[in-house]
N, C-alpha and C. Protein backbone atom coordinates (compact mmCIF):
# COMPACT_ATOMS: atom_id res chain seq x y z
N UNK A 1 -9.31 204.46 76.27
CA UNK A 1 -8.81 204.68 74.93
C UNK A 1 -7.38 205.23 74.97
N UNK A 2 -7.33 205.95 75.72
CA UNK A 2 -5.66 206.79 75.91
C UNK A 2 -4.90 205.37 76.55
N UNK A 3 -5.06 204.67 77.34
CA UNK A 3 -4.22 203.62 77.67
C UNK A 3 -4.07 202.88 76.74
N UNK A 4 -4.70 202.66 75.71
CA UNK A 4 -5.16 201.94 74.52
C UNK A 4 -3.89 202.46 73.74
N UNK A 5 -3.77 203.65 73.56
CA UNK A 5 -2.86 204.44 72.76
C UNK A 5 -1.47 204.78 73.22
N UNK A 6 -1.43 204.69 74.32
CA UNK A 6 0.08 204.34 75.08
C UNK A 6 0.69 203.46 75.09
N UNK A 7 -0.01 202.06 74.83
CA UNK A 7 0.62 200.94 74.92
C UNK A 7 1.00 200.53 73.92
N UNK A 8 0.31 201.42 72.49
CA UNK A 8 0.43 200.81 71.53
C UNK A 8 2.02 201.61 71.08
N UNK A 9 1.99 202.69 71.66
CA UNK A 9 3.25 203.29 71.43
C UNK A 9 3.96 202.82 71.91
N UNK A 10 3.89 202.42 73.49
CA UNK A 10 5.07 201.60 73.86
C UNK A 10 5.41 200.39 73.14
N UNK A 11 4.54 199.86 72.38
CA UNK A 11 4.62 198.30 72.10
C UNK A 11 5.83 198.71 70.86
N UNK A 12 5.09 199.68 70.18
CA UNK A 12 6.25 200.06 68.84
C UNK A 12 7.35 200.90 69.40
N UNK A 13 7.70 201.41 69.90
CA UNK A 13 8.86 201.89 70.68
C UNK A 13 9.92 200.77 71.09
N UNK A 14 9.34 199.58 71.62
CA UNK A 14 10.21 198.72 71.88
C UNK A 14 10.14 197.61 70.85
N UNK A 15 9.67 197.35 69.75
CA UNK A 15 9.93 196.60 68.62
C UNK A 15 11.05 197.55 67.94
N UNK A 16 11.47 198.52 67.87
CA UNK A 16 12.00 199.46 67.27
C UNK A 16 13.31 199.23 67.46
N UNK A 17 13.56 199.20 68.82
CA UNK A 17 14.65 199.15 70.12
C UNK A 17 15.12 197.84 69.87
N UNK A 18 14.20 196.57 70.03
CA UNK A 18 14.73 195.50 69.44
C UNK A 18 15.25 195.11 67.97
N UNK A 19 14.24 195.58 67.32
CA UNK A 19 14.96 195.55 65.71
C UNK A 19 16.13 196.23 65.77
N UNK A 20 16.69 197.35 66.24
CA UNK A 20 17.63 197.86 66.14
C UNK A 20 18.79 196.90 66.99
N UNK A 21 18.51 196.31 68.05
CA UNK A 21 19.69 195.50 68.81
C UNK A 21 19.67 194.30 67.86
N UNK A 22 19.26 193.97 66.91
CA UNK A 22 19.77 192.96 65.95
C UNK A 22 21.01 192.63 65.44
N UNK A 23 21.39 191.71 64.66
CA UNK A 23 22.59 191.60 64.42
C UNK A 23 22.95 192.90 63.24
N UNK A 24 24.33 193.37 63.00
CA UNK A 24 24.66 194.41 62.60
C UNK A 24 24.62 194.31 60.69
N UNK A 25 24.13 195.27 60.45
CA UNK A 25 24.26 194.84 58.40
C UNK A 25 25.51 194.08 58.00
N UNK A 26 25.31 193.27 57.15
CA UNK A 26 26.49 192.49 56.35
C UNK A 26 26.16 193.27 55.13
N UNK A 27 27.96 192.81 54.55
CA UNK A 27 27.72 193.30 53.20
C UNK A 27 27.23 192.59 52.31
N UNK A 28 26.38 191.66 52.52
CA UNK A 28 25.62 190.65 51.49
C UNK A 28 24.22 191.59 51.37
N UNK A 29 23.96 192.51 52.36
CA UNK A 29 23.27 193.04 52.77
C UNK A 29 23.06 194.12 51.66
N UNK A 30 24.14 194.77 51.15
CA UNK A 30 23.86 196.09 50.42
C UNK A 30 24.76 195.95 48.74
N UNK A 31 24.31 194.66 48.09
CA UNK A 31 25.06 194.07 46.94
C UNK A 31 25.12 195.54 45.53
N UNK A 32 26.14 195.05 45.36
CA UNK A 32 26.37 196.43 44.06
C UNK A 32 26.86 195.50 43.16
N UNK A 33 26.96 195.58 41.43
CA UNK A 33 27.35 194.95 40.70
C UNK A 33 28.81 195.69 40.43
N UNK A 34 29.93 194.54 40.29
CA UNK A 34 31.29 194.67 39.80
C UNK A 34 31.29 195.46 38.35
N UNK A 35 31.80 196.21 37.88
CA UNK A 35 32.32 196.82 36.89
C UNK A 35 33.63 197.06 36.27
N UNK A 36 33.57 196.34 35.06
CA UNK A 36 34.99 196.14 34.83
C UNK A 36 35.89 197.33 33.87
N UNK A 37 35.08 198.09 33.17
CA UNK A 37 35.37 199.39 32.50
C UNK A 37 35.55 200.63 33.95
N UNK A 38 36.85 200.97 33.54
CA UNK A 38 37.00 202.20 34.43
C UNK A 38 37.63 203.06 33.89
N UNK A 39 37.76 204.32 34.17
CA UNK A 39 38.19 205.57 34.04
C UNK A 39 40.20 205.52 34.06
N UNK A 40 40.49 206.17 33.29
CA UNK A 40 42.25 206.32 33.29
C UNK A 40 42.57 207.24 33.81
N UNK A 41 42.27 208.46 34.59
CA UNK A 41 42.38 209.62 35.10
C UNK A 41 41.40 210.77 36.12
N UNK A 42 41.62 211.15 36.77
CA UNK A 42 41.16 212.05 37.38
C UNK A 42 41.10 214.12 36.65
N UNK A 43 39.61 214.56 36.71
CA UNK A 43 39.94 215.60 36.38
C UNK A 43 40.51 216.60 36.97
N UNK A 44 42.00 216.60 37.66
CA UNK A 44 42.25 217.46 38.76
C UNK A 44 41.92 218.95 38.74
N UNK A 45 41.85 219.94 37.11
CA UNK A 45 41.59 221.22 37.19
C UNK A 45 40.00 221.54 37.78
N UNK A 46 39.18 220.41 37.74
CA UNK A 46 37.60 220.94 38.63
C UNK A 46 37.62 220.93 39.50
N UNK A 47 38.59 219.89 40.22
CA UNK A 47 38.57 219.95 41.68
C UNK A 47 40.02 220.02 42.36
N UNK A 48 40.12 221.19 42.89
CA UNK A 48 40.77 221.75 43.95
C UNK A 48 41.51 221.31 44.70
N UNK A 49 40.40 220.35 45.39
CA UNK A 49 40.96 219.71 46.66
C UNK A 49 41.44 218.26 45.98
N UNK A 50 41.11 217.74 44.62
CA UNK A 50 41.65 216.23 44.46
C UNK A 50 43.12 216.87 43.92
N UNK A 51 43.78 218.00 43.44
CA UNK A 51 45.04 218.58 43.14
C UNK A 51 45.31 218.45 44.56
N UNK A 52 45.44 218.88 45.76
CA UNK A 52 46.02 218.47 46.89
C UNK A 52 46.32 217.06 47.14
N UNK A 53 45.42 216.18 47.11
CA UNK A 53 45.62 215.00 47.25
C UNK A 53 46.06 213.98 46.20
N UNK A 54 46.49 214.90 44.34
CA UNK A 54 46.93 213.74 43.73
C UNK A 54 47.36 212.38 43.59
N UNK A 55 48.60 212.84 43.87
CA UNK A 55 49.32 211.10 44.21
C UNK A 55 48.58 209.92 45.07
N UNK A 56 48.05 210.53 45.98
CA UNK A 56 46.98 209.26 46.73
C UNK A 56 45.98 208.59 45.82
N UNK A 57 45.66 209.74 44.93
CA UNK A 57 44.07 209.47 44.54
C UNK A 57 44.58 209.08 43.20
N UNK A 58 45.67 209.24 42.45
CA UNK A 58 46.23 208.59 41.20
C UNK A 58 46.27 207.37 41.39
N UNK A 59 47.26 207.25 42.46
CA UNK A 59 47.47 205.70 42.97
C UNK A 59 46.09 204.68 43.39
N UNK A 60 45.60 205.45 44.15
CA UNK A 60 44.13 204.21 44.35
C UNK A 60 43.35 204.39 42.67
N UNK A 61 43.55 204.74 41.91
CA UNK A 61 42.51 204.58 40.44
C UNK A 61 43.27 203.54 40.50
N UNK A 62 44.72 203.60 40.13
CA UNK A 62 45.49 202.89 39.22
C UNK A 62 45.28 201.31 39.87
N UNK A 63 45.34 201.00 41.15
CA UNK A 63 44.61 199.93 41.39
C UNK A 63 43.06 199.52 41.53
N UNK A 64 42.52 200.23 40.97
CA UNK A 64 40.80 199.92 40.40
C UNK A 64 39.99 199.72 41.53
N UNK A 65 38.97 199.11 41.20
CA UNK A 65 37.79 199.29 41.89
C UNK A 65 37.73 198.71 43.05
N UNK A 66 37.70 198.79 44.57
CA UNK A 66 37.21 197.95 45.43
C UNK A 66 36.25 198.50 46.73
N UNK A 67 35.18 199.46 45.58
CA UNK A 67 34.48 199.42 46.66
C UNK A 67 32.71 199.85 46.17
N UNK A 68 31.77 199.46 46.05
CA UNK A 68 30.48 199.61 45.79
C UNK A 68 30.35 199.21 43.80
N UNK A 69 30.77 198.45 43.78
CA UNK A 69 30.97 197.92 42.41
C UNK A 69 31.74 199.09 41.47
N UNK A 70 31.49 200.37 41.29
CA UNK A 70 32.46 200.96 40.50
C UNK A 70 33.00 202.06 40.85
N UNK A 71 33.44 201.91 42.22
CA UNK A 71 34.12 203.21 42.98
C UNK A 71 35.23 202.59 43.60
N UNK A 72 36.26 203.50 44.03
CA UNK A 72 37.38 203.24 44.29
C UNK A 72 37.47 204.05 46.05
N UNK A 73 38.06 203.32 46.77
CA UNK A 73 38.03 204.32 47.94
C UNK A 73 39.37 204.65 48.53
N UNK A 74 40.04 206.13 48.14
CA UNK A 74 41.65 206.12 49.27
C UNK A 74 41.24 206.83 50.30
N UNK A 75 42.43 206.43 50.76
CA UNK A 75 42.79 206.52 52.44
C UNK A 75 44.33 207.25 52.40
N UNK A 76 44.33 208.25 53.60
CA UNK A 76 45.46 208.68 53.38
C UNK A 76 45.60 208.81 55.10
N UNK A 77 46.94 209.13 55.71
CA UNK A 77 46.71 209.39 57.44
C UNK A 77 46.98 210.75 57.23
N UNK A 78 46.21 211.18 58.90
CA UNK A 78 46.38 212.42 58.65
C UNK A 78 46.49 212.50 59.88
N UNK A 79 47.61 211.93 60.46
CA UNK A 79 47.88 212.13 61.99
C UNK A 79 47.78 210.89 62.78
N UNK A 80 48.32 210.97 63.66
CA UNK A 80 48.35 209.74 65.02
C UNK A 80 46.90 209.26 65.24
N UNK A 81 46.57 208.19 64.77
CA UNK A 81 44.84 208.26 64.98
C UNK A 81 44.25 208.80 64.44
N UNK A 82 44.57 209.00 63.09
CA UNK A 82 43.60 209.43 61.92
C UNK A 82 43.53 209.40 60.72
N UNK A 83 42.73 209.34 60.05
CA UNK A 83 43.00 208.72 58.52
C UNK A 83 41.59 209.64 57.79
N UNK A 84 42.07 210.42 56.81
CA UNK A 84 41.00 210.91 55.76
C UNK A 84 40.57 210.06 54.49
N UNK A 85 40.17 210.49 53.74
CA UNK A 85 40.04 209.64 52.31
C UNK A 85 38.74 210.19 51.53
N UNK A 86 38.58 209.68 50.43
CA UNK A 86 37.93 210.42 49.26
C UNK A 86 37.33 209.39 48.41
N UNK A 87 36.09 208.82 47.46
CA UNK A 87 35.84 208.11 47.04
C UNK A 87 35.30 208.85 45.59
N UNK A 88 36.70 207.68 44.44
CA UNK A 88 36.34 207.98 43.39
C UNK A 88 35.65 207.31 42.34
N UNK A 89 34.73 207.77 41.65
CA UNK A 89 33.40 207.35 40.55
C UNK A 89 34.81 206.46 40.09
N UNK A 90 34.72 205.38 39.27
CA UNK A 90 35.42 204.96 38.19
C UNK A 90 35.22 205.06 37.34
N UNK A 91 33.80 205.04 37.16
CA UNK A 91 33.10 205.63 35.60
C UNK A 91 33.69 206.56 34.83
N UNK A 92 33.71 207.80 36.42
CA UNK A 92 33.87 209.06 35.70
C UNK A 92 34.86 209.49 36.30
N UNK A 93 35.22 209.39 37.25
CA UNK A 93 36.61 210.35 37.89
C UNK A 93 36.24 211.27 38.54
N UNK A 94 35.01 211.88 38.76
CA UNK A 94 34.51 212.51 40.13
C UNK A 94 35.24 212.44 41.22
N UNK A 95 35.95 212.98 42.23
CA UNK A 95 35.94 212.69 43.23
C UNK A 95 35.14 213.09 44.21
N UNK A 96 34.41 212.27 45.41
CA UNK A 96 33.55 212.43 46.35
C UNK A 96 34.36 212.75 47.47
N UNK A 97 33.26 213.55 48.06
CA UNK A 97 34.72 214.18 49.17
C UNK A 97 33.63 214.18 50.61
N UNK A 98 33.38 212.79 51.03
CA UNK A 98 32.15 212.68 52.06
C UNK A 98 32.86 212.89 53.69
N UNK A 99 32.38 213.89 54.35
CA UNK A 99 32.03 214.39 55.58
C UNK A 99 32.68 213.48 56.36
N UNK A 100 31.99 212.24 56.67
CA UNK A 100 32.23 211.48 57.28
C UNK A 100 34.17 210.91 57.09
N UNK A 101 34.40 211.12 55.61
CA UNK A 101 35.82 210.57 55.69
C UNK A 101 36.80 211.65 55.92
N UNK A 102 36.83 212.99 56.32
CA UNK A 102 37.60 213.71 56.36
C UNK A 102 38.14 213.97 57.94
N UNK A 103 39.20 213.34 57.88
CA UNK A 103 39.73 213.32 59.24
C UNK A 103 39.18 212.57 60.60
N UNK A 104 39.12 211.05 59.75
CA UNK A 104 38.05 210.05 61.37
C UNK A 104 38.91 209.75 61.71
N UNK A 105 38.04 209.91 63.41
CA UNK A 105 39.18 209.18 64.30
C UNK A 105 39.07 208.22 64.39
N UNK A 106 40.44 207.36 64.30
CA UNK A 106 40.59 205.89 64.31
C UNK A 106 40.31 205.14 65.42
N UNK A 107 39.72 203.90 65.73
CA UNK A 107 39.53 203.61 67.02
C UNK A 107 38.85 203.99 67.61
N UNK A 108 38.32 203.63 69.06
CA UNK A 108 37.68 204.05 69.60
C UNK A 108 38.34 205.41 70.99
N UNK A 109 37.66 205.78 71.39
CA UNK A 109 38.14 206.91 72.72
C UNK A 109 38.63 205.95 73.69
N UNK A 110 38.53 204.92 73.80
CA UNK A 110 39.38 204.30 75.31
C UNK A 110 41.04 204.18 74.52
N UNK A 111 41.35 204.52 73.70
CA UNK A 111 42.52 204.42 72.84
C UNK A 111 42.66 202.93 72.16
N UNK A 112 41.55 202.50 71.85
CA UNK A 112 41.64 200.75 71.58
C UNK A 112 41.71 200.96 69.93
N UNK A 113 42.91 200.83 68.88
CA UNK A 113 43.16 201.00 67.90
C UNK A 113 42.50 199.13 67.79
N UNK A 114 41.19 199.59 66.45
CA UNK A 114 40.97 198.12 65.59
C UNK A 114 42.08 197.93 64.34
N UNK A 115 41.72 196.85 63.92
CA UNK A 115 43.15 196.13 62.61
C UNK A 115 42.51 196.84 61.50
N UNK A 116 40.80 197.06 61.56
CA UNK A 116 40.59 197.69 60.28
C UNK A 116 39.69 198.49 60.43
N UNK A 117 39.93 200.07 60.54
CA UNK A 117 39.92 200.91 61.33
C UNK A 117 38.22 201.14 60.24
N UNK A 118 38.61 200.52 58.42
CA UNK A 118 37.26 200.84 57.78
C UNK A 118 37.28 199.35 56.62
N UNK A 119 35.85 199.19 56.66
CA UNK A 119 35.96 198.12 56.26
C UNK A 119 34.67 198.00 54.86
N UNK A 120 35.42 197.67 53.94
CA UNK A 120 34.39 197.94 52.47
C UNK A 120 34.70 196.86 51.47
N UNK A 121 34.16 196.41 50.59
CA UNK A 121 33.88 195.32 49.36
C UNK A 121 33.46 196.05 48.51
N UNK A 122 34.25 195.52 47.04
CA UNK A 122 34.29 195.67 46.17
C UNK A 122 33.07 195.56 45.50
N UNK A 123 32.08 194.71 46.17
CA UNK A 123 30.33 194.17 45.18
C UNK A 123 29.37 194.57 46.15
N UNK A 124 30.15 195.49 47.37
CA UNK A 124 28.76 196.01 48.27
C UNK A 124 28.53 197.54 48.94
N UNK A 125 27.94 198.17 48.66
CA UNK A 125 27.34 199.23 49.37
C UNK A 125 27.87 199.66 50.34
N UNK A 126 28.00 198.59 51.48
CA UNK A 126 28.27 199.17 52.69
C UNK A 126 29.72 199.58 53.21
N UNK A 127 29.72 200.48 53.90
CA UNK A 127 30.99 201.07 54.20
C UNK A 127 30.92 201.21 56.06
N UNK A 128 32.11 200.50 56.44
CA UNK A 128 32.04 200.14 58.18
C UNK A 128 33.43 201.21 58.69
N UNK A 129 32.78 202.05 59.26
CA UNK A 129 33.80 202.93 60.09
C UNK A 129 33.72 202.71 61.62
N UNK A 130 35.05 202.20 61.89
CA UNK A 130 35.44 202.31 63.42
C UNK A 130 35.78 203.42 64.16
N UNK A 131 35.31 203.82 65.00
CA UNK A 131 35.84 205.32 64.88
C UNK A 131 34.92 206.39 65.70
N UNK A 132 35.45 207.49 65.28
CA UNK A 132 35.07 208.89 65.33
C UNK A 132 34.99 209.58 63.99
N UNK A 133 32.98 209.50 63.15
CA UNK A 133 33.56 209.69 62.03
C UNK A 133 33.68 211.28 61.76
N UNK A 134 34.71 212.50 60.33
CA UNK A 134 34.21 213.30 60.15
C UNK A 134 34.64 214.14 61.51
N UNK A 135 35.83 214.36 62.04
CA UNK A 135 36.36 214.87 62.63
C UNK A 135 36.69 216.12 62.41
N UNK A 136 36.86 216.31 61.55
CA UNK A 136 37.34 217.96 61.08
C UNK A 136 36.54 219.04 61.16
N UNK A 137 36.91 219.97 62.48
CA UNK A 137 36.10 221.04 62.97
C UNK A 137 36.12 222.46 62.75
N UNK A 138 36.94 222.10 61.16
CA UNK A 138 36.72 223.40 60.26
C UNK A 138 35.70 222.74 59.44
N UNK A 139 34.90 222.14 59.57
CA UNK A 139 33.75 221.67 58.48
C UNK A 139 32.33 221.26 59.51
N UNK A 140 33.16 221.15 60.72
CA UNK A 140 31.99 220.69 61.65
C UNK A 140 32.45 220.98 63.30
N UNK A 141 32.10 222.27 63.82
CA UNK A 141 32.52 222.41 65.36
C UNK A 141 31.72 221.99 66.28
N UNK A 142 31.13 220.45 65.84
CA UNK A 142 30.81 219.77 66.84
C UNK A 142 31.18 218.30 67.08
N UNK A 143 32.39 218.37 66.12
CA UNK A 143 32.55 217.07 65.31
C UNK A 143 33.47 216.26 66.62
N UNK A 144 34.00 216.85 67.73
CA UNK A 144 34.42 216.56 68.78
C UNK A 144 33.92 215.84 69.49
N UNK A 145 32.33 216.29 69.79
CA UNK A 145 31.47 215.65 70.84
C UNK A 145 30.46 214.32 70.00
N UNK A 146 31.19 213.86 68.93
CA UNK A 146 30.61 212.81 68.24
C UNK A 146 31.03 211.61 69.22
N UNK A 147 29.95 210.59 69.12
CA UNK A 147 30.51 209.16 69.93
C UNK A 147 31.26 208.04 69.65
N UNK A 148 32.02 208.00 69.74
CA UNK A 148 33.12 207.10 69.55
C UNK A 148 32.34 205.28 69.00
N UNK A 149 32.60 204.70 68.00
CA UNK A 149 32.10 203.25 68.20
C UNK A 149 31.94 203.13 66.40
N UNK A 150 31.25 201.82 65.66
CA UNK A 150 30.51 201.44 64.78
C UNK A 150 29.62 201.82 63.82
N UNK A 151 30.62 202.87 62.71
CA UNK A 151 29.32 203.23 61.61
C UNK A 151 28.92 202.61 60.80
N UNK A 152 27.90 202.33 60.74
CA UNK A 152 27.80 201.78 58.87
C UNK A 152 26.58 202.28 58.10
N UNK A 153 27.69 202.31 57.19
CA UNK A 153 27.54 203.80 56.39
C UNK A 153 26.64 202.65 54.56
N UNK A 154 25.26 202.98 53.75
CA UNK A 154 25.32 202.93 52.76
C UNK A 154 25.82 203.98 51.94
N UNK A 155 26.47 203.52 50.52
CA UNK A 155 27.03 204.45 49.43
C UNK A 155 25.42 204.82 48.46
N UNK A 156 24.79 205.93 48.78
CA UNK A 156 23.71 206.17 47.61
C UNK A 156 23.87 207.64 47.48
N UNK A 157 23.85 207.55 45.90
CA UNK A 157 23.80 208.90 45.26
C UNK A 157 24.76 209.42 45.42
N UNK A 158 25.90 209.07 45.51
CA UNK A 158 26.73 210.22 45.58
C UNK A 158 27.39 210.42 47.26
N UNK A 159 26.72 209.81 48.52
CA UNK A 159 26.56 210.04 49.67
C UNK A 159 26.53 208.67 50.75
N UNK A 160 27.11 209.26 51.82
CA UNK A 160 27.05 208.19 52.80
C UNK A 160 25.94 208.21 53.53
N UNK A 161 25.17 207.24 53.97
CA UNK A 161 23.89 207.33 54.22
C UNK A 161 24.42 206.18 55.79
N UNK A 162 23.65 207.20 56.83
CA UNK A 162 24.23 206.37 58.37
C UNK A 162 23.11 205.37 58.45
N UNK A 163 22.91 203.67 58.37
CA UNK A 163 22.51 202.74 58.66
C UNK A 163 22.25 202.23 60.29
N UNK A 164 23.28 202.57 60.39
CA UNK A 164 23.67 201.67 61.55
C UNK A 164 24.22 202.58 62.54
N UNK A 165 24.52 202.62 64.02
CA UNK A 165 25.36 202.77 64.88
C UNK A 165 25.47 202.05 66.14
N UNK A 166 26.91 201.49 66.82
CA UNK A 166 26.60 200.76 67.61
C UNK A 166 27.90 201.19 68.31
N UNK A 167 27.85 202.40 69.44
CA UNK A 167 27.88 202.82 70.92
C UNK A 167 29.47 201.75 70.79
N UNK A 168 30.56 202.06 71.05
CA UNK A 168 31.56 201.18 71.88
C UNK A 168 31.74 201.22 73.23
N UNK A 169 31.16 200.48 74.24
CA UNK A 169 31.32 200.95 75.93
C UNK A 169 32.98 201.05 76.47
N UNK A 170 33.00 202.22 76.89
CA UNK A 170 34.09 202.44 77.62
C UNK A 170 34.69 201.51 78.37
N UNK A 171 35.87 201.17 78.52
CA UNK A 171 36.72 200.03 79.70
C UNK A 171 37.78 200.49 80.49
């Protein structure tokens, strides 16, 4: 009976392992509907930190939506190999201020800079970070020993939700 019950664990242990070495989510994968009503402004006196980053985050409204049907996503650098950013409601002008986008490292650790360091659609969910995500180790002092490679990230609730990860091997 116990061999009975080992194998069955092993059997699901490695269906697991295989489902996971599958091909990687598409964004057909995580569809959001386009929205064409958006927001004219940001409330900068609630939030703090979107008054630091105005002008970035003015500028990405003002070119509208392209990312989970009614959110907007900027990007700003924040150093040699790094790029932060903030994702705003269009609805409402919220700004989201997710973990993962504050200070990723671009690329991978063998220093291999990709062309698109993050990669998102306007009608889908998913959000693809190359990288090191969530670098900033005044918010996270372990955010160093994170592994370098392939996030993908769903947009729910408010939050980035980790889908996916896929390891970049060293060269």
């Amino acid at each position: 009976m116990k061999s009975l019950s080992l194998s069955f664990i092993l059997i699901c242990a490695f269906a697991a392992f295989v489902r996971s070495q599958g091909k990687p989510p598409r964004f057909s994968d995580y569809p959001a509907a386009v929205e064409t009503a958006r927001v004219r402004s940001i409330n900068f006196a609630q939030d703090p930190d979107a008054r630091m980053f105005r002008t970035r985050l003015s500028e990405a409204l003002r070119r509208g939506v392209n990312f989970a049907g009614r959110y907007v996503l900027a990007t700003w650098g924040c150093g040699t190999g790094c790029i932060s950013g903030a994702i705003i409601d269009g609805r409402t002008g919220k700004v989201h201020w997710p973990e993962e986008l504050a200070a990723f490292g671009v690329g991978y650790t063998n220093a291999e800079y990709p062309d698109q360091p993050l990669e998102f659609q306007k009608d889908s969910r998913l959000l693809i970070l190359r990288g090191i995500p969530g670098m900033d180790e005044s918010k996270d002092p372990n955010a160093a020993d994170k592994p370098s490679g392939d996030y993908y990230y769903d947009w729910k609730n408010g939050r980035l939700v980790l889908v996916r990860f896929d390891a970049r091997p060293e060269q």
